[in-house]
Protein backbone atom coordinates (compact mmCIF):
# COMPACT_ATOMS: atom_id res chain seq x y z
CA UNK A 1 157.46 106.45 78.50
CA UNK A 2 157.62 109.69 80.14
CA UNK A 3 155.29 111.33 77.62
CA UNK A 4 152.64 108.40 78.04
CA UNK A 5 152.83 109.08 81.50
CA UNK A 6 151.67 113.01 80.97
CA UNK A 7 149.11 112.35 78.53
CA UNK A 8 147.38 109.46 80.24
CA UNK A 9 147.71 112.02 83.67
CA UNK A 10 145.92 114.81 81.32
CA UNK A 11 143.19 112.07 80.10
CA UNK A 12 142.85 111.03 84.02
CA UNK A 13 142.70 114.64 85.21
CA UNK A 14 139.77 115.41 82.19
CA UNK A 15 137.61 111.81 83.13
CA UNK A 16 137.81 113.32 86.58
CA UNK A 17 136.32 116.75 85.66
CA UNK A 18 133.62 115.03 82.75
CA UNK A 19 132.32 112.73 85.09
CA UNK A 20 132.94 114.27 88.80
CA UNK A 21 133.96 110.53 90.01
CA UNK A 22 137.28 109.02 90.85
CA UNK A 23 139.43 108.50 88.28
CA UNK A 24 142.51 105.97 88.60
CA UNK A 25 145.22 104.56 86.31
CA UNK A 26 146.35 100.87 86.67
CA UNK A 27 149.53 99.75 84.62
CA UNK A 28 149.45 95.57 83.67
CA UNK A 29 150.56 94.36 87.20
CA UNK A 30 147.27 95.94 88.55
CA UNK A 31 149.41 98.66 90.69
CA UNK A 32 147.72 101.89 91.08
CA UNK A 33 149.72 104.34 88.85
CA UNK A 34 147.80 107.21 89.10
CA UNK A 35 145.08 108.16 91.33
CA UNK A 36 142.20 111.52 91.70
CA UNK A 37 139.23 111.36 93.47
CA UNK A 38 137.07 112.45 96.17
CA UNK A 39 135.40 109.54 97.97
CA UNK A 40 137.63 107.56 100.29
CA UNK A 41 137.16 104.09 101.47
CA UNK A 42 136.98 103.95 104.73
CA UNK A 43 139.46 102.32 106.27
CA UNK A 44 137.52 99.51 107.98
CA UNK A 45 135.93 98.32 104.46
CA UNK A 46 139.01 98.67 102.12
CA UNK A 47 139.83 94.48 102.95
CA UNK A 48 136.32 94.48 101.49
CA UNK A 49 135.57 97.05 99.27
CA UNK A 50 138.32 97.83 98.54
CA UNK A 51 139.55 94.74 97.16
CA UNK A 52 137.31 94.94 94.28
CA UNK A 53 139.89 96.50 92.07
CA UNK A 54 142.03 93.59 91.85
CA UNK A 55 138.92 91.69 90.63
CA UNK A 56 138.27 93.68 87.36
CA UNK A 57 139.84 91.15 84.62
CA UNK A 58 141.02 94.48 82.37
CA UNK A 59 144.65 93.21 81.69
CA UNK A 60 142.99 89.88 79.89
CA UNK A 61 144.74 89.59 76.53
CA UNK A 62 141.51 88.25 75.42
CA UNK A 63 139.08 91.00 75.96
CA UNK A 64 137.78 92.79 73.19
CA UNK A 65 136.26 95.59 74.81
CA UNK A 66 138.17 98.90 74.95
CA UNK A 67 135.75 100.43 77.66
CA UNK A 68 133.10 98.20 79.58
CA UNK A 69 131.00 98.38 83.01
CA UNK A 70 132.31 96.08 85.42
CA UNK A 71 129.57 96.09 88.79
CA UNK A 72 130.55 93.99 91.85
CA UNK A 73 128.83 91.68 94.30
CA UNK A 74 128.69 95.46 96.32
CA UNK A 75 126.14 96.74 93.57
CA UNK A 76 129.30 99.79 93.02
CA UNK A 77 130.04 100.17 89.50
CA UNK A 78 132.92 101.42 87.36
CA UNK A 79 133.89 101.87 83.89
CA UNK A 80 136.95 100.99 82.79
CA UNK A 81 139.00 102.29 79.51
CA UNK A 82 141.87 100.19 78.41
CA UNK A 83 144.58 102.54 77.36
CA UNK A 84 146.85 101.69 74.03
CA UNK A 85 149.63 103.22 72.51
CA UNK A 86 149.45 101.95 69.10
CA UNK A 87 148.94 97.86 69.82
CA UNK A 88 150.97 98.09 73.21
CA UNK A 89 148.66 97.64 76.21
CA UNK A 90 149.60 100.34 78.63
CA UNK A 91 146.97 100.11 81.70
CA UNK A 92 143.36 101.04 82.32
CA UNK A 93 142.07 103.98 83.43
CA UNK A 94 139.00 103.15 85.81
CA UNK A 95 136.06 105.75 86.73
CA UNK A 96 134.10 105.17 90.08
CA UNK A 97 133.01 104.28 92.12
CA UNK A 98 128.93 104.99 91.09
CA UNK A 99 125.77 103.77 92.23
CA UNK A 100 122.57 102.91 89.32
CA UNK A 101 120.14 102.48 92.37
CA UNK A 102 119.31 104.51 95.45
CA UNK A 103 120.82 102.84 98.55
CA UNK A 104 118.03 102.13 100.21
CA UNK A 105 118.06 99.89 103.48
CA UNK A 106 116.73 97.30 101.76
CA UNK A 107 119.31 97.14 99.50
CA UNK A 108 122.44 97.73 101.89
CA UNK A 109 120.99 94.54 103.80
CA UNK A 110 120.84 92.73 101.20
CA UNK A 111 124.57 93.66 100.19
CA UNK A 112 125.86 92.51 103.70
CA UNK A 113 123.61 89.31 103.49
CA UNK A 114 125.45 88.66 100.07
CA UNK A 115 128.89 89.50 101.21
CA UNK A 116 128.80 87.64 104.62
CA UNK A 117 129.29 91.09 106.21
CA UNK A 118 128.84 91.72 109.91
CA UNK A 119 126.33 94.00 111.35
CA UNK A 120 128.17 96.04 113.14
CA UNK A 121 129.66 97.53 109.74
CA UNK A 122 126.42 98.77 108.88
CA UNK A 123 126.08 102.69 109.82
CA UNK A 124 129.92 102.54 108.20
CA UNK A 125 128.28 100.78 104.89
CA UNK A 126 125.56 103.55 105.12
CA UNK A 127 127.75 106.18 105.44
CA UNK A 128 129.77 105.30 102.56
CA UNK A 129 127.02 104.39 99.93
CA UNK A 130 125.45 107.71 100.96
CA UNK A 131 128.53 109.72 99.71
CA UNK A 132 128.71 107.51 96.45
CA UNK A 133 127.87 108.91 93.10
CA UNK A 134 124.09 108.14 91.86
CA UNK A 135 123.99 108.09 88.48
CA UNK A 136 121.49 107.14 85.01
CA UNK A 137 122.72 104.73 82.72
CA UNK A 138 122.26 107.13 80.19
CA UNK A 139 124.77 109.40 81.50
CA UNK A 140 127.17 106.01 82.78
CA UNK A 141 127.04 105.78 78.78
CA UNK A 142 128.24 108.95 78.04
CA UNK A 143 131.24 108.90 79.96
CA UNK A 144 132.18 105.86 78.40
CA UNK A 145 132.00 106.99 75.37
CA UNK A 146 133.91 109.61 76.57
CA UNK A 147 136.47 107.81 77.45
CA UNK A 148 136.64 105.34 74.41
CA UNK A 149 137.47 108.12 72.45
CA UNK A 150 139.89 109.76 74.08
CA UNK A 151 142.27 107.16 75.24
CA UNK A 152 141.71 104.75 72.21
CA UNK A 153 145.51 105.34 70.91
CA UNK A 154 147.49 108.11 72.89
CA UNK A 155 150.13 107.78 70.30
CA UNK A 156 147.92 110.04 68.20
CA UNK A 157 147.81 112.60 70.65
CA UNK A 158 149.69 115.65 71.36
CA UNK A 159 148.40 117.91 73.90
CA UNK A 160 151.74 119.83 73.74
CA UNK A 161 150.77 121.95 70.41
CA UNK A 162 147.57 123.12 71.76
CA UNK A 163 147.18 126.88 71.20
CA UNK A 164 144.76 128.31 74.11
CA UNK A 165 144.07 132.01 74.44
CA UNK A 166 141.52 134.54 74.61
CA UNK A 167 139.89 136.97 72.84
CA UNK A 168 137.87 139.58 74.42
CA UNK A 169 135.48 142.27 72.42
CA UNK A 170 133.19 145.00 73.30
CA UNK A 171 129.39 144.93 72.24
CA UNK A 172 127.52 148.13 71.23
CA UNK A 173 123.64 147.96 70.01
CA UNK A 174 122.72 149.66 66.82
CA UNK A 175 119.17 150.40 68.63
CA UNK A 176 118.44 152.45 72.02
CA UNK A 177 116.90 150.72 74.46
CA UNK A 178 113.58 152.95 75.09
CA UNK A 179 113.76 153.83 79.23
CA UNK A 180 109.98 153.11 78.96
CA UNK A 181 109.95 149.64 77.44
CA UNK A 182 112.87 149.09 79.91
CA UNK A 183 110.81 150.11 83.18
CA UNK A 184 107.57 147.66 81.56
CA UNK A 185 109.65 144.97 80.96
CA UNK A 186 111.33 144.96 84.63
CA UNK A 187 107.92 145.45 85.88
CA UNK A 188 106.13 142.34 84.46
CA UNK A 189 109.06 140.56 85.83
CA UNK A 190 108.63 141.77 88.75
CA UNK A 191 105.09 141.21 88.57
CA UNK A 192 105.48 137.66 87.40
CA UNK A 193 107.84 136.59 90.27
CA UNK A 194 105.73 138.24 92.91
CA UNK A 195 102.16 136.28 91.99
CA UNK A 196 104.34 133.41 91.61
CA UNK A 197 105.42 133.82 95.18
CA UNK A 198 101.81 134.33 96.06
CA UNK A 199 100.77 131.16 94.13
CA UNK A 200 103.16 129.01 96.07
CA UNK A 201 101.96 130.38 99.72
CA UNK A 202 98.30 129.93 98.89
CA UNK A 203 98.75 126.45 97.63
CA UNK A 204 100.85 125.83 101.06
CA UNK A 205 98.61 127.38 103.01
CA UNK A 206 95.64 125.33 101.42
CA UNK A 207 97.73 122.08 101.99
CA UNK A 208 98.58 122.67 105.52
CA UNK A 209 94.96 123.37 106.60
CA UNK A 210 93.62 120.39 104.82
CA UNK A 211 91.34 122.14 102.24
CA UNK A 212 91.00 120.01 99.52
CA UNK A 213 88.54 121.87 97.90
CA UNK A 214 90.70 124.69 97.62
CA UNK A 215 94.32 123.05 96.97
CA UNK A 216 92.48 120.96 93.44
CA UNK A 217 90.71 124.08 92.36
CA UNK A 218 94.30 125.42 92.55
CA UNK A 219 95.77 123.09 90.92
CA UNK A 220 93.46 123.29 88.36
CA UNK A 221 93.91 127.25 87.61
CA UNK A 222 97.44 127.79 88.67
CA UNK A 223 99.57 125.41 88.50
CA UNK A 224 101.19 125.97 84.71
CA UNK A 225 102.61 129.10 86.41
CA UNK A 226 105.22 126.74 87.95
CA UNK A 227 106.04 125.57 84.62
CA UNK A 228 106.51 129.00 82.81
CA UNK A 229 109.46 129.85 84.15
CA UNK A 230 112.83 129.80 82.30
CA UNK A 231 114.78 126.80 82.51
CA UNK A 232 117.81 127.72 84.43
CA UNK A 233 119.95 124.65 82.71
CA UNK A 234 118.53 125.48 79.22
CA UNK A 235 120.93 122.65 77.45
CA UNK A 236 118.53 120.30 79.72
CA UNK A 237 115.00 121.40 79.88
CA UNK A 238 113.70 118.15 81.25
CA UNK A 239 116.28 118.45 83.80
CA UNK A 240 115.43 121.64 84.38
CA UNK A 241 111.42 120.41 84.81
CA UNK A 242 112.39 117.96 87.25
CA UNK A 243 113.77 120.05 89.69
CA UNK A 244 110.84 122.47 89.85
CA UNK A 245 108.66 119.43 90.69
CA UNK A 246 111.35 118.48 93.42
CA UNK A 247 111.09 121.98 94.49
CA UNK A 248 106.85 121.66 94.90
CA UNK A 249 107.24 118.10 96.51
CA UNK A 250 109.47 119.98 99.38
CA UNK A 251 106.62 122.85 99.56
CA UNK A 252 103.81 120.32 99.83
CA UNK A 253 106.09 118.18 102.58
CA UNK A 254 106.49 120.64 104.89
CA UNK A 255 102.98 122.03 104.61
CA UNK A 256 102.02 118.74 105.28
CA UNK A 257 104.08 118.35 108.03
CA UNK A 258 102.93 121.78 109.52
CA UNK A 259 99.03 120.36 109.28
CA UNK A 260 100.13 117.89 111.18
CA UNK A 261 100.46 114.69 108.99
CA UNK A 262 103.05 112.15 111.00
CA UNK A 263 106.33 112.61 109.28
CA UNK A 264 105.87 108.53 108.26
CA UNK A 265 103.42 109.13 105.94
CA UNK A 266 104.41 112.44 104.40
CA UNK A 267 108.25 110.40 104.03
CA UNK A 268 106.45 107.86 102.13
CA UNK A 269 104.48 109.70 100.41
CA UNK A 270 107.09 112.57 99.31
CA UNK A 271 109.45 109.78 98.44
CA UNK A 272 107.18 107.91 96.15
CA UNK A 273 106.56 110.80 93.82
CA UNK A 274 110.39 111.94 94.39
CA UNK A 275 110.92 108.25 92.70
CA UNK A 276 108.39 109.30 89.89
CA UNK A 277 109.85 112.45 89.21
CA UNK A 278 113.94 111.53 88.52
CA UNK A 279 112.29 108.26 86.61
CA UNK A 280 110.21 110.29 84.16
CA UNK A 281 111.94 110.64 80.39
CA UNK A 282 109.44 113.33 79.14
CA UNK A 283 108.33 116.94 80.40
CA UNK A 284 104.42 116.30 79.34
């Protein structure tokens, strides 16, 4: 029993690093075992929120599912792994709190319209969903899969004989690096970086002074520079996309803002095409 304890703590403590959400164990009676996290109810919503844990039907004999979503009448989500050791049912290990959807106002009024919640609890509500988790489905996927796998049937498992070590070994080059090639190299960087620099200040320069002309004629010529540079998460390059074009939404904000657009329309507008951006599946 003690070993089963260990193992589903090391399968807890890896969900919580995969997935960078709470991560709790639950034995059969529904009593929180185990428990890592770093969003806290507050205290004023746990005989609400909080309450949602004892709703999950995960200890139902009947349920075929070793891992499913489970969302509540809050719009939070979890997944939840049921946890075997051989054909004994142990617990479940649950991951969340996440949000799938932006809490807008909208939606957070709608949540306390559902839930017969009183308004006074509403910059609380805000506060919380603000500090939630906002996830894709595609990654809520993942970690499911994540977890199917690795708690399936901890009887298998034996984290005890892993060997970890390291190895550390010293590179030499068969070739000299030419001093000359060196200095051209460093200088196109540098050359690169700096008209980049100047691209971005002439674009925000044309935006805050209004000139239309000037900011689509730019946008005509320049604009792939933006998209030339390395991605700096190369295992996501669409990722990687994305947050250059968050990075020129900012820029064209607050040279709006500086031309004097009311900060109404620039929100609205900047958040529309924010929207666009994180939706979009495809660099072209």
């Amino acid at each position: 029993m003690i070993q089963n304890k260990n193992i589903i703590k090391k399968i807890c403590k890896f969900a919580l690093s995969f997935s960078n959400m709470n991560t709790i164990f639950i034995n059969p009676l529904s009593h929180v075992v185990l428990e890592y996290g770093y969003n806290k109810i507050p205290e004023i919503l746990s005989g609400y929120i909080g309450n949602e844990r004892s709703l999950q039907n995960i200890h139902e004999t009947d349920c075929n599912h070793d891992v499913f979503f489970y969302s509540s009448s809050f719009k939070i989500n979890f997944i939840c792994a049921r946890v075997y050791d051989g054909e004994n049912y142990l617990g479940s290990i649950i991951v969340g709190p996440y949000l799938l959807e932006e809490p807008t106002s909208l939606m957070l009024e709608d949540i306390m319209y559902k839930n017969n919640l009183s308004i006074p609890l509403r910059h609380t509500i805000k506060q919380y969903y603000l500090g939630l988790p906002l996830i894709g489905t595609y990654k809520a996927k993942t970690i499911a899969e994540f977890l199917a796998y690795i708690s399936s049937d901890i009887h298998s498992m034996n984290f005890e004989s892993l060997n970890i070590g390291n190895i550390s070994y010293n590179f030499e080059t068969e070739y000299l690096i030419d001093p000359d090639t060196l200095k051209e190299t460093t200088e196109l960087s540098m050359a690169t970086i700096e008209k980049r620099y100047s691209d971005e200040n002439e674009l925000m320069f044309a935006v805050e002074n209004g000139d239309r002309e000037k900011t689509d004629k730019f946008l005509n010529e320049n604009l792939s520079v933006f998209f030339k540079l390395p991605d700096r998460i190369p295992s996501d390059p669409l990722r990687s996309r994305k947050n250059l074009a968050f990075v020129l939404n900012t820029l064209l904000r607050k040279s709006a803002e500086k031309g004097g657009v009311h900060p109404f329309y620039i929100n609205s507008i900047s958040e529309k095409f924010a929207i666009q951006i994180e939706k979009t599946s495809s660099i072209q």
